[in-house]
N, C-alpha and C. Protein backbone atom coordinates (compact mmCIF):
# COMPACT_ATOMS: atom_id res chain seq x y z
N UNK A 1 15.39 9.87 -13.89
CA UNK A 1 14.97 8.56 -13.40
C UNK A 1 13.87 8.74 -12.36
N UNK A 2 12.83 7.89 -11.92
CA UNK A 2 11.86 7.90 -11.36
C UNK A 2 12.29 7.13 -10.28
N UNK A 3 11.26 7.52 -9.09
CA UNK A 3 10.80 7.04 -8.07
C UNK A 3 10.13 5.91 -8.06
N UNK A 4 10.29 4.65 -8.18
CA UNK A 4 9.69 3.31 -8.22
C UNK A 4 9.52 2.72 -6.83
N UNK A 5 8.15 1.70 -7.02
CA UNK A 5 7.96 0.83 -5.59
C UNK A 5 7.41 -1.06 -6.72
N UNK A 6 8.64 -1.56 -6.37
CA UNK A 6 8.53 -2.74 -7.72
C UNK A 6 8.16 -3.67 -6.45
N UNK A 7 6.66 -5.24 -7.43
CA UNK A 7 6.39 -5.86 -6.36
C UNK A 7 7.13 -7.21 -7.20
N UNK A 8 7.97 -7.72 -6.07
CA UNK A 8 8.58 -9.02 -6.51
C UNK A 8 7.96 -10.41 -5.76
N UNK A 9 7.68 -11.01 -6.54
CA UNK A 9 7.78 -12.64 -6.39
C UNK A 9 6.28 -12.58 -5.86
N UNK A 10 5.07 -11.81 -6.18
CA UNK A 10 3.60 -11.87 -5.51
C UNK A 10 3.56 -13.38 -5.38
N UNK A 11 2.79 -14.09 -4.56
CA UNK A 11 2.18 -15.12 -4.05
C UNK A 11 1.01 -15.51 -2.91
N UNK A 12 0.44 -16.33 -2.52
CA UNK A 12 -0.70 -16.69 -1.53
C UNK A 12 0.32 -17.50 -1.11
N UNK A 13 -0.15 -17.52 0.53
CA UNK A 13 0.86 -18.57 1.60
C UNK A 13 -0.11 -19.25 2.23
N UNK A 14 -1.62 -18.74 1.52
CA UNK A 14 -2.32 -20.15 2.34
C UNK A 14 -2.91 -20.14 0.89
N UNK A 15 -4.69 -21.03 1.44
CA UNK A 15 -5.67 -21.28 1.00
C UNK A 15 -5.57 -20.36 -0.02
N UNK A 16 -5.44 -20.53 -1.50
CA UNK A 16 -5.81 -19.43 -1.78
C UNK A 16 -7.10 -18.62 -2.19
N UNK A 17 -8.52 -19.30 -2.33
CA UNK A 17 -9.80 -18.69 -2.66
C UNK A 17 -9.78 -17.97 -1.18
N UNK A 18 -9.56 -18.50 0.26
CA UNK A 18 -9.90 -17.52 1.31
C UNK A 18 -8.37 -16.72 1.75
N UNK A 19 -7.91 -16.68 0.72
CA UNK A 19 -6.18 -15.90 1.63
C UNK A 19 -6.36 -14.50 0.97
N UNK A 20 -6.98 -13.68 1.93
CA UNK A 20 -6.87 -12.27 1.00
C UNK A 20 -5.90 -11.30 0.92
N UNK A 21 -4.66 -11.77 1.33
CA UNK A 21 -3.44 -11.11 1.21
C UNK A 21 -2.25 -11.53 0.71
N UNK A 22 -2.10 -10.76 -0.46
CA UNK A 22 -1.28 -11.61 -1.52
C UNK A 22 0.26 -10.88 -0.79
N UNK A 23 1.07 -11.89 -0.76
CA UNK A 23 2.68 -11.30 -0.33
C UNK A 23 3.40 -11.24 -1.46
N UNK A 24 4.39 -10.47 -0.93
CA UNK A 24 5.64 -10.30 -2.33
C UNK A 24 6.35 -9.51 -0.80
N UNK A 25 7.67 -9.28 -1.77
CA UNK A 25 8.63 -8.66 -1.44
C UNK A 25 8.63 -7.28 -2.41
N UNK A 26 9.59 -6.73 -1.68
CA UNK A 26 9.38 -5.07 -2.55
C UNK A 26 10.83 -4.31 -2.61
N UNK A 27 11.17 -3.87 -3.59
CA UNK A 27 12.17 -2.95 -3.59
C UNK A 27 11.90 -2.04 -4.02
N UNK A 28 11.73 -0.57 -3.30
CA UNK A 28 12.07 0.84 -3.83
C UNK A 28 13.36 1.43 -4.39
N UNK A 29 13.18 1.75 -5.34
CA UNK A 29 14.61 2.88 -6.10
C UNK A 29 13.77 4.00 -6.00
N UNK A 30 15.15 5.05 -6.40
CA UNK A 30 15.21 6.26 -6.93
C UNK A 30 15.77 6.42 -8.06
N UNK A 31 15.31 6.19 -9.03
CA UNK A 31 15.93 6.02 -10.25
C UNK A 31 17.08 4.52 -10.48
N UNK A 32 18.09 4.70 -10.50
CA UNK A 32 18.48 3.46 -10.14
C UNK A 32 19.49 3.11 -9.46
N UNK A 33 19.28 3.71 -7.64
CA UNK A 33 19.40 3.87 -6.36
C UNK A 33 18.61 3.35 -5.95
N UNK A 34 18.84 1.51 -5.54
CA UNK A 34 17.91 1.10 -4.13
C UNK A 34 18.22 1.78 -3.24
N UNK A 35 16.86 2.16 -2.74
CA UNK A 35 16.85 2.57 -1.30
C UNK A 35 16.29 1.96 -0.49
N UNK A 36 15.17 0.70 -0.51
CA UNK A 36 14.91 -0.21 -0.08
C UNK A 36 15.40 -1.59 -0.78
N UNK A 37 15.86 -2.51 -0.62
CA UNK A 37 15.86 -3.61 -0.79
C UNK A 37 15.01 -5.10 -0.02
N UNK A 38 13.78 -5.16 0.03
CA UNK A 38 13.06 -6.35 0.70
C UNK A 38 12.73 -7.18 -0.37
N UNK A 39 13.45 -7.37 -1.33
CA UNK A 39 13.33 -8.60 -2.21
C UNK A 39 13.06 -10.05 -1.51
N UNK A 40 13.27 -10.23 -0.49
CA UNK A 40 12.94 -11.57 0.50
C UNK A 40 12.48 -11.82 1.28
N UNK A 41 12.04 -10.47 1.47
CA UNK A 41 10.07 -10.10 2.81
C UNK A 41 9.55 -10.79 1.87
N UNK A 42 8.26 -11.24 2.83
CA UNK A 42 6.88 -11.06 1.99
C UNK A 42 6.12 -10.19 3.39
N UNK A 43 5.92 -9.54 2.43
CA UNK A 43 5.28 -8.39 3.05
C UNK A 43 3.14 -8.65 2.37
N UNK A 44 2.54 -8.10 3.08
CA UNK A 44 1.35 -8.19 2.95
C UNK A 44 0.96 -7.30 2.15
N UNK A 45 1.07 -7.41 0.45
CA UNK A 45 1.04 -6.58 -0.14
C UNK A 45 -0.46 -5.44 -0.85
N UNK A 46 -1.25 -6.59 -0.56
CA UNK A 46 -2.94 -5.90 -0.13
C UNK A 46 -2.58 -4.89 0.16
N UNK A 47 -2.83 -5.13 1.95
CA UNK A 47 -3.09 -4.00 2.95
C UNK A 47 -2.05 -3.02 2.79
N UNK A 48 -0.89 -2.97 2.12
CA UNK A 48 0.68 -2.19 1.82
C UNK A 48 -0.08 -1.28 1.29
N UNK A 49 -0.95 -1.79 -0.40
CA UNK A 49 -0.54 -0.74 -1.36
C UNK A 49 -1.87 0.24 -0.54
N UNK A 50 -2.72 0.18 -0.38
CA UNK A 50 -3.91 0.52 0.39
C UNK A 50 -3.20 1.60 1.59
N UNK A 51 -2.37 1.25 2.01
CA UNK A 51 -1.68 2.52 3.53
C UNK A 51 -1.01 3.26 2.52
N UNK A 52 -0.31 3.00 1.38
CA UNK A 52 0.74 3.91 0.14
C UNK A 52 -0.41 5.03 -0.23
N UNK A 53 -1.49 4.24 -0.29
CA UNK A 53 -2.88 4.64 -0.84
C UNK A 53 -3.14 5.79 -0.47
N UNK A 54 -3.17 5.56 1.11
CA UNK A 54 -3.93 7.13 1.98
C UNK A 54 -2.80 7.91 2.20
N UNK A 55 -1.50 8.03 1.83
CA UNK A 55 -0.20 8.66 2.09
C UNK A 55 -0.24 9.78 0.79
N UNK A 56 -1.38 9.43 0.07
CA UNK A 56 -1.61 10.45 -0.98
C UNK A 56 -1.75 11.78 -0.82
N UNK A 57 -2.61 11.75 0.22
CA UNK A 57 -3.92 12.92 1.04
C UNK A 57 -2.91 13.16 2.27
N UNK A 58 -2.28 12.57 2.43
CA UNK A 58 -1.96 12.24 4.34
C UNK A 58 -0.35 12.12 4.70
N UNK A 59 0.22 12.46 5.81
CA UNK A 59 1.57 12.25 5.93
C UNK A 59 0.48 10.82 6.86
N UNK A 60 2.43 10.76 7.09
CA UNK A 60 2.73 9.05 7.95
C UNK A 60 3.33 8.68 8.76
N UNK A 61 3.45 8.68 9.80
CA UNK A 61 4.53 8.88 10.40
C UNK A 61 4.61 8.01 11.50
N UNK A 62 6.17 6.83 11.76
CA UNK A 62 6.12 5.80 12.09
C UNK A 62 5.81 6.01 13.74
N UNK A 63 4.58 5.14 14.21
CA UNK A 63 3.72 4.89 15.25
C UNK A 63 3.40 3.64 16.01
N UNK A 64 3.63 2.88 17.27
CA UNK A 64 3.11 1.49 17.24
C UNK A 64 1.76 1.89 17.50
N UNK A 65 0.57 2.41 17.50
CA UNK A 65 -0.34 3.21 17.05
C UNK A 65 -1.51 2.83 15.98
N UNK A 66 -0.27 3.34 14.64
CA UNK A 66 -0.97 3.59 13.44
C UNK A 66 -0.56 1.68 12.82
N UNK A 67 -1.09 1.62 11.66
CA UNK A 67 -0.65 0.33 10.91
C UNK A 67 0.48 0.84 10.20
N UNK A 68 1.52 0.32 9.60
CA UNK A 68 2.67 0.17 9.40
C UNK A 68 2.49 0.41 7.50
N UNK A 69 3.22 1.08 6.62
CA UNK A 69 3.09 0.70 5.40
C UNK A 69 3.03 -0.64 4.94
N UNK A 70 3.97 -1.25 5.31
CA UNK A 70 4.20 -2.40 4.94
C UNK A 70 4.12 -3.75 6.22
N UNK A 71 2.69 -3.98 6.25
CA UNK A 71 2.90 -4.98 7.29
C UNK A 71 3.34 -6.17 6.59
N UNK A 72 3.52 -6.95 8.02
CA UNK A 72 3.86 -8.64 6.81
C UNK A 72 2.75 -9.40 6.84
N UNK A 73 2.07 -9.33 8.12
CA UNK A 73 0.54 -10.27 7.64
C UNK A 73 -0.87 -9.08 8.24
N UNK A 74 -1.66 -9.48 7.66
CA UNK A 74 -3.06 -8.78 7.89
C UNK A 74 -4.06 -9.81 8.52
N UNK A 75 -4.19 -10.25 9.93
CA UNK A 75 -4.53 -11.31 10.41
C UNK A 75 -6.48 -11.46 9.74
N UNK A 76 -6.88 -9.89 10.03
CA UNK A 76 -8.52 -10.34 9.71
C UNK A 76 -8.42 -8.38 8.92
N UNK A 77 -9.68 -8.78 8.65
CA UNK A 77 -10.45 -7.08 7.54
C UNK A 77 -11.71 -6.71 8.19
N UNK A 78 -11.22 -6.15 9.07
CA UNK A 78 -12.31 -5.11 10.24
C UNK A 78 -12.98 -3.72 8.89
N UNK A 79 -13.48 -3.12 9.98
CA UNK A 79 -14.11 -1.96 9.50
C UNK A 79 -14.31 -0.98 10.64
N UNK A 80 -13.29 0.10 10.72
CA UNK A 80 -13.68 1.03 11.84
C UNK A 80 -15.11 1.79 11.70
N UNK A 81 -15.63 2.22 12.66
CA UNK A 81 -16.46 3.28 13.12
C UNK A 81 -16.94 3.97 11.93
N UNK A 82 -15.56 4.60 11.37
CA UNK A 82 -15.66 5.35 10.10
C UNK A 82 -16.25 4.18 8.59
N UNK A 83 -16.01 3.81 8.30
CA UNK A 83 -16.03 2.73 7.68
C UNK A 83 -15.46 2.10 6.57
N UNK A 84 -13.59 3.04 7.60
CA UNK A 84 -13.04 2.44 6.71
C UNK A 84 -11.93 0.83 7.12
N UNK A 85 -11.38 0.46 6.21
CA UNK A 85 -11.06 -0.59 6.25
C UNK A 85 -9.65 -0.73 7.64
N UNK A 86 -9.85 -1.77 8.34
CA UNK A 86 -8.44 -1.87 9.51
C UNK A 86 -8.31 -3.21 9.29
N UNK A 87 -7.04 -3.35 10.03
CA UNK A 87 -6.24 -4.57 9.89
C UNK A 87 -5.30 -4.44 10.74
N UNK A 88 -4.95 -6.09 12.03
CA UNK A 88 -3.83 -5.80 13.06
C UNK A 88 -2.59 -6.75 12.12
N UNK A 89 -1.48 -6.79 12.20
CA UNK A 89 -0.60 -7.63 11.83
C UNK A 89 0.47 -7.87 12.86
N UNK A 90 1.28 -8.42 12.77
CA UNK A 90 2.38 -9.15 13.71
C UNK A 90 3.59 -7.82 13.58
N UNK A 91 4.15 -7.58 14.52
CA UNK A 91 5.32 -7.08 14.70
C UNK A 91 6.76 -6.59 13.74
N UNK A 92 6.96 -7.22 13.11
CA UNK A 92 7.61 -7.69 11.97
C UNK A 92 6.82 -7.02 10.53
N UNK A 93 7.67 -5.83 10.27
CA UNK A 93 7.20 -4.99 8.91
C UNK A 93 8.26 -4.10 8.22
N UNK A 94 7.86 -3.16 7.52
CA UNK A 94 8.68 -1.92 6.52
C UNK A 94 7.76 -0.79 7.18
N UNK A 95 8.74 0.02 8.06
CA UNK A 95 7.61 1.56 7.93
C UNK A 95 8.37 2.58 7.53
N UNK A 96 7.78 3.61 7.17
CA UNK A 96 8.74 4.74 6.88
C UNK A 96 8.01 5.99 6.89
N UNK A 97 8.20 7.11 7.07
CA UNK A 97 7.61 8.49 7.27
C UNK A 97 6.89 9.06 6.06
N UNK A 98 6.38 9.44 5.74
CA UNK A 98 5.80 10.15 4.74
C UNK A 98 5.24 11.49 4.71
N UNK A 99 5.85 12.86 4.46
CA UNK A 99 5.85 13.86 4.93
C UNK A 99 5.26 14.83 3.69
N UNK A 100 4.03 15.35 3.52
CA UNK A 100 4.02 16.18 2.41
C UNK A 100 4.44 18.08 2.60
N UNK A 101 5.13 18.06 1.87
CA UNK A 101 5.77 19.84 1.98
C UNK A 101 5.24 20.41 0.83
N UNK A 102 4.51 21.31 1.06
CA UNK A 102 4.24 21.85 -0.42
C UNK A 102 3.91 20.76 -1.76
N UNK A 103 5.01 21.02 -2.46
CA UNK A 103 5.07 19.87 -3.81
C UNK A 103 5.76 19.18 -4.30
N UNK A 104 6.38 18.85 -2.89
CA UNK A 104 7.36 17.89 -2.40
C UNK A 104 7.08 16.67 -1.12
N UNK A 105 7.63 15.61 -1.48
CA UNK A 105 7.10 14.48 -0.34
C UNK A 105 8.47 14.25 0.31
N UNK A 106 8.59 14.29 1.36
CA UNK A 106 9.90 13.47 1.93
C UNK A 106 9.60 12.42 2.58
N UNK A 107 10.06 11.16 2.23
CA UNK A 107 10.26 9.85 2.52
C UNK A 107 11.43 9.63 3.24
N UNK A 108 11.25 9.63 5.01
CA UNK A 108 12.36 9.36 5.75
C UNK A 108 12.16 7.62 6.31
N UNK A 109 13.38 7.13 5.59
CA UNK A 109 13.88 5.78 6.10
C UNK A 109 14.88 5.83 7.27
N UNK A 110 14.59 5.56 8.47
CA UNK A 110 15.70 5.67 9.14
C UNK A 110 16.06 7.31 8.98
N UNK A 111 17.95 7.02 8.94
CA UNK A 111 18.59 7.77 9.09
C UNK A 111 18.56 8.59 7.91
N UNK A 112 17.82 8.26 6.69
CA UNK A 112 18.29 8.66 5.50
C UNK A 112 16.37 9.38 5.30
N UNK A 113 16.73 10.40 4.15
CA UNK A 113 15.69 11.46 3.91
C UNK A 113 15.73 11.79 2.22
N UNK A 114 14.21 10.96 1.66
CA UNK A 114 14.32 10.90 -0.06
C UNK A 114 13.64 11.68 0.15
N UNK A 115 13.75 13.05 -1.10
CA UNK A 115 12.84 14.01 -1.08
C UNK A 115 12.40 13.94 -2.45
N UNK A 116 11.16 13.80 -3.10
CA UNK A 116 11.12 13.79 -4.10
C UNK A 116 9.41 14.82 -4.89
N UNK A 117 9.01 14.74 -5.91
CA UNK A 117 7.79 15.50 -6.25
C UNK A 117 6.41 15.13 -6.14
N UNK A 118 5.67 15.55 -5.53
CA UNK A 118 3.89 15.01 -4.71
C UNK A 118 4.06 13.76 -6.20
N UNK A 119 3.93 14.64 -7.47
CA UNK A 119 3.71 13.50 -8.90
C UNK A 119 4.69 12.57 -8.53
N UNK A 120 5.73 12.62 -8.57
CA UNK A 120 6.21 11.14 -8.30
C UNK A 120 6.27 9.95 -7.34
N UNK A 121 5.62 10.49 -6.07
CA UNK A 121 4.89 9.78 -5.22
C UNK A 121 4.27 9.35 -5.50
N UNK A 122 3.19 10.09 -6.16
CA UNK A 122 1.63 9.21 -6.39
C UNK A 122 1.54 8.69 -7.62
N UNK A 123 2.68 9.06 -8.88
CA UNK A 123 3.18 7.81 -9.88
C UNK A 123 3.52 6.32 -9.15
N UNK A 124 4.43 6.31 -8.23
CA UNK A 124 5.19 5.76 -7.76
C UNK A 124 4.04 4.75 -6.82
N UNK A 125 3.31 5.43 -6.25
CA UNK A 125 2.00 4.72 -5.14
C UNK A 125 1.05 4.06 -6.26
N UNK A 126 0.57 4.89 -7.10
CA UNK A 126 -0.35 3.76 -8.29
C UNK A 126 0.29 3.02 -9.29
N UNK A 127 1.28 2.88 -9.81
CA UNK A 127 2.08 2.01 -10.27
C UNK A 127 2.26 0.58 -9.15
N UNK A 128 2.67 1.16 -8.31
CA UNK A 128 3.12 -0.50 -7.31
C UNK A 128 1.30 -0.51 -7.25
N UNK A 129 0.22 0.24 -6.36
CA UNK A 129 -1.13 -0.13 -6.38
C UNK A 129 -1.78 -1.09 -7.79
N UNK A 130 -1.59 -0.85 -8.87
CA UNK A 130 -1.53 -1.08 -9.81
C UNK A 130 -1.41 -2.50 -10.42
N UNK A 131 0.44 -2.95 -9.95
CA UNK A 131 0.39 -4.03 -10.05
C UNK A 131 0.39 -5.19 -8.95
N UNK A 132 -0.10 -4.63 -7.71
CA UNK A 132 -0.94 -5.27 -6.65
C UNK A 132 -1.92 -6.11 -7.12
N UNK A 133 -2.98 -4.33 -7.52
CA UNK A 133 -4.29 -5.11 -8.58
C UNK A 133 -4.67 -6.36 -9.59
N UNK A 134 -3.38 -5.98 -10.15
CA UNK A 134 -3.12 -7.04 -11.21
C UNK A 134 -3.01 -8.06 -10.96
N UNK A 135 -2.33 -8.43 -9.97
CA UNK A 135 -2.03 -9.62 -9.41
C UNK A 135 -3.44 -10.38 -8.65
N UNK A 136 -4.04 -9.72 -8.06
CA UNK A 136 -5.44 -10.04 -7.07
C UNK A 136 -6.40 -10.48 -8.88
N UNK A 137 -6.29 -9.77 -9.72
CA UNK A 137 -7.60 -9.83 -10.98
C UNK A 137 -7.01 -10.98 -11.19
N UNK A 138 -5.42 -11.26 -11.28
CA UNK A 138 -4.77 -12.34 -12.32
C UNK A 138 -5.37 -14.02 -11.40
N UNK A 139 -5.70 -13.94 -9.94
CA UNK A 139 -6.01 -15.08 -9.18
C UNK A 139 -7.57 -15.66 -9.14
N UNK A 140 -7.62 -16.43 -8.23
CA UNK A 140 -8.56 -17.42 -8.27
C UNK A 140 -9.29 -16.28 -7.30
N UNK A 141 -10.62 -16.23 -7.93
CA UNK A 141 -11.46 -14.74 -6.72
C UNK A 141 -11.45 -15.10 -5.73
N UNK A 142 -11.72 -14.67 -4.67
CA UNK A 142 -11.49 -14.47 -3.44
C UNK A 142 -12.95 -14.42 -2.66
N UNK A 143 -13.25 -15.51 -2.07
CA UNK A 143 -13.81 -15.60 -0.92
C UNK A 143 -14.13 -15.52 0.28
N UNK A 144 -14.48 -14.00 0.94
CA UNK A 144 -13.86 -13.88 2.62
C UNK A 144 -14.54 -14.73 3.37
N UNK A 145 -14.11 -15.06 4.40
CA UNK A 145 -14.63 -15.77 5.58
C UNK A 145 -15.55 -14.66 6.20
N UNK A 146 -17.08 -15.46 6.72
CA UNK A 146 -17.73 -14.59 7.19
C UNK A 146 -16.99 -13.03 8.41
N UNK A 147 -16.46 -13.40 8.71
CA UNK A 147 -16.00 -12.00 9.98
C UNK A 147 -15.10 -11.43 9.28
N UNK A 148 -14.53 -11.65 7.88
CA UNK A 148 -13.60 -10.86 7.11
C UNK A 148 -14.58 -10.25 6.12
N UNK A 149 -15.51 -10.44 6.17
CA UNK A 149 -16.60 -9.92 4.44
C UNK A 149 -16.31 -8.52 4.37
N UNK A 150 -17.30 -7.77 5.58
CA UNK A 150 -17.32 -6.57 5.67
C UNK A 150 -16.06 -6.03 5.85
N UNK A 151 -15.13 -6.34 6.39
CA UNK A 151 -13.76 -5.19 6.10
C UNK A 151 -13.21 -5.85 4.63
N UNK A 152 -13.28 -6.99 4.12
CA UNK A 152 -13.00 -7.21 2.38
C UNK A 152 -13.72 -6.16 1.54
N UNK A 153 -14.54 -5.53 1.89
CA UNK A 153 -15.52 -5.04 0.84
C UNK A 153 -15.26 -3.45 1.22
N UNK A 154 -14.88 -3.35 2.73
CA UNK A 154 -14.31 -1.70 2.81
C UNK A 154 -12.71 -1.60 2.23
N UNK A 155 -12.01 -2.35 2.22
CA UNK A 155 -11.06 -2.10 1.89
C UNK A 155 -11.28 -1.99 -0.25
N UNK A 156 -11.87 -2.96 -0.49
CA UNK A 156 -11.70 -2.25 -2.09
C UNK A 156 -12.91 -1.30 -2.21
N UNK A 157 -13.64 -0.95 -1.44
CA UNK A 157 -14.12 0.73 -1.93
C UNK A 157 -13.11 1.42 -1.41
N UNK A 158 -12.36 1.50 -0.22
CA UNK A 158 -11.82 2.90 -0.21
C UNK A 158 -10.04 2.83 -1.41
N UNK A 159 -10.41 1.12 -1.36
CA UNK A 159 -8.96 1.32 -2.53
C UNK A 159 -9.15 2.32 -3.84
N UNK A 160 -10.24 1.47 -4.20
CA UNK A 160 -10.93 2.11 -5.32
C UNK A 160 -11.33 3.85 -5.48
N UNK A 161 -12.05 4.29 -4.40
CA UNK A 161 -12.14 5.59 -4.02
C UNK A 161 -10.82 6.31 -4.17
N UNK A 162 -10.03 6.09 -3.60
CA UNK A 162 -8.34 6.54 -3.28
C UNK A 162 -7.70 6.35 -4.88
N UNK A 163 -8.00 5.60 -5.44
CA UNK A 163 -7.24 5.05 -7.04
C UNK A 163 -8.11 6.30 -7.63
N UNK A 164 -9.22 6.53 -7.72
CA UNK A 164 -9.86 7.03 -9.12
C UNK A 164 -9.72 8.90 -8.52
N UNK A 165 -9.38 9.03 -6.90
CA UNK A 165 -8.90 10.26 -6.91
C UNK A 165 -7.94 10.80 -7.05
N UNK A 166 -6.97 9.94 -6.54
CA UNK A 166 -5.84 10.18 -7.13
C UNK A 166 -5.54 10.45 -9.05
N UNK A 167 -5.84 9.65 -9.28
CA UNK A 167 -5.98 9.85 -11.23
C UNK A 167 -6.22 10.70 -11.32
N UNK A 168 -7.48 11.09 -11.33
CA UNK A 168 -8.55 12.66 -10.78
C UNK A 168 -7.29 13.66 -11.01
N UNK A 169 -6.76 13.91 -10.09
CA UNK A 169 -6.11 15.26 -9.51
C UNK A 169 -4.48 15.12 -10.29
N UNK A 170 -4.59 13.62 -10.60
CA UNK A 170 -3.14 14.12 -11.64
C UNK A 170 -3.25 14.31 -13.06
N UNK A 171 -4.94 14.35 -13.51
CA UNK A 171 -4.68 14.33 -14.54
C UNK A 171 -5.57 15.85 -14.71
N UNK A 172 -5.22 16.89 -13.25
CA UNK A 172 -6.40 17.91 -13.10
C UNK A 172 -8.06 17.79 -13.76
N UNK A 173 -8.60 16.73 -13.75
CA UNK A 173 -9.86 16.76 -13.74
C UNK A 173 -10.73 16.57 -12.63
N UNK A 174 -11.57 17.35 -12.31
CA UNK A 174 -12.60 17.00 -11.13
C UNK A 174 -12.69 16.42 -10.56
N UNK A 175 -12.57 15.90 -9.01
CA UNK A 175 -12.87 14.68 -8.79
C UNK A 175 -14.33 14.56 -8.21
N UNK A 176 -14.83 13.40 -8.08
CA UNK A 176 -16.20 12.85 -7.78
C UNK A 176 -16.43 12.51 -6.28
């Protein structure tokens, strides 16, 4: 059984041509062991799959600091220094550790420690990324508000960047 990150109930809670953060709720298994249950968050599922995103390359490790995997709202779409995409959200989220060992990832929730294979992480991260996507293509396009443009437009290059390397390296071909 696989490592799953399933997105339930996607929706817009505002405007939707300018709401660029689609919510859902989310439940992770391990085959078919919840280990998360947020079926009744809405979590900010944009900016989510995008932090799952860089956990590819990167551990994670819970910070009031860093942004959170799973925030619940993404107030505006900055662009750091670097140029990549930021976002502050409210208090109220899902975080969890993300630790790479060798060719193994451990995912510490709390008290509890999923250890599972780099591949089924990053199955598990582009699958939920995936049907994020789907959901954003399946809507009415999206219009940022001027002071959101430029971090709208860093966040799907480095999504995009992060998606086609990841593929890249699991399917051992070159990456670009």
């Amino acid at each position: 059984m696989a490592l799953s990150i399933e997105l339930v109930a996607p929706e817009w809670i505002s405007e939707p041509v300018h709401d660029l953060c689609a919510h859902a709720g989310i439940v992770i298994r391990d085959g078919a062991r919840v280990v998360v249950d947020d079926s009744a968050e809405q979590w900010a599922v944009g900016p989510a799959a995008l932090m799952l995103l860089r956990t590819l390359d990167a551990d994670h490790e819970i910070d009031p600091e860093n942004p959170p995997l799973f925030p619940h709202c993404a107030h505006s779409f900055w662009v750091t220094d670097d140029g990549e995409y930021f976002s502050v959200g409210c208090m109220h989220q899902r975080d969890f550790a993300v630790r790479h060992r060798e060719d193994r990832v451990e995912l510490v929730f709390g008290d509890e420690t999923l250890e599972v294979s780099e591949r089924a992480w990053t199955n598990a991260v582009l699958d939920f990324a995936g049907a994020v996507r789907a959901f954003y293509d399946a809507s009415e396009p999206k219009v940022p508000l001027e002071d959101d443009a430029a971090g709208w437009r860093a966040f799907w290059a480095e999504w995009e960047r992060r998606v086609a390397r990841a593929r890249s390296e699991a399917s051992g071909a070159p990456s670009t």
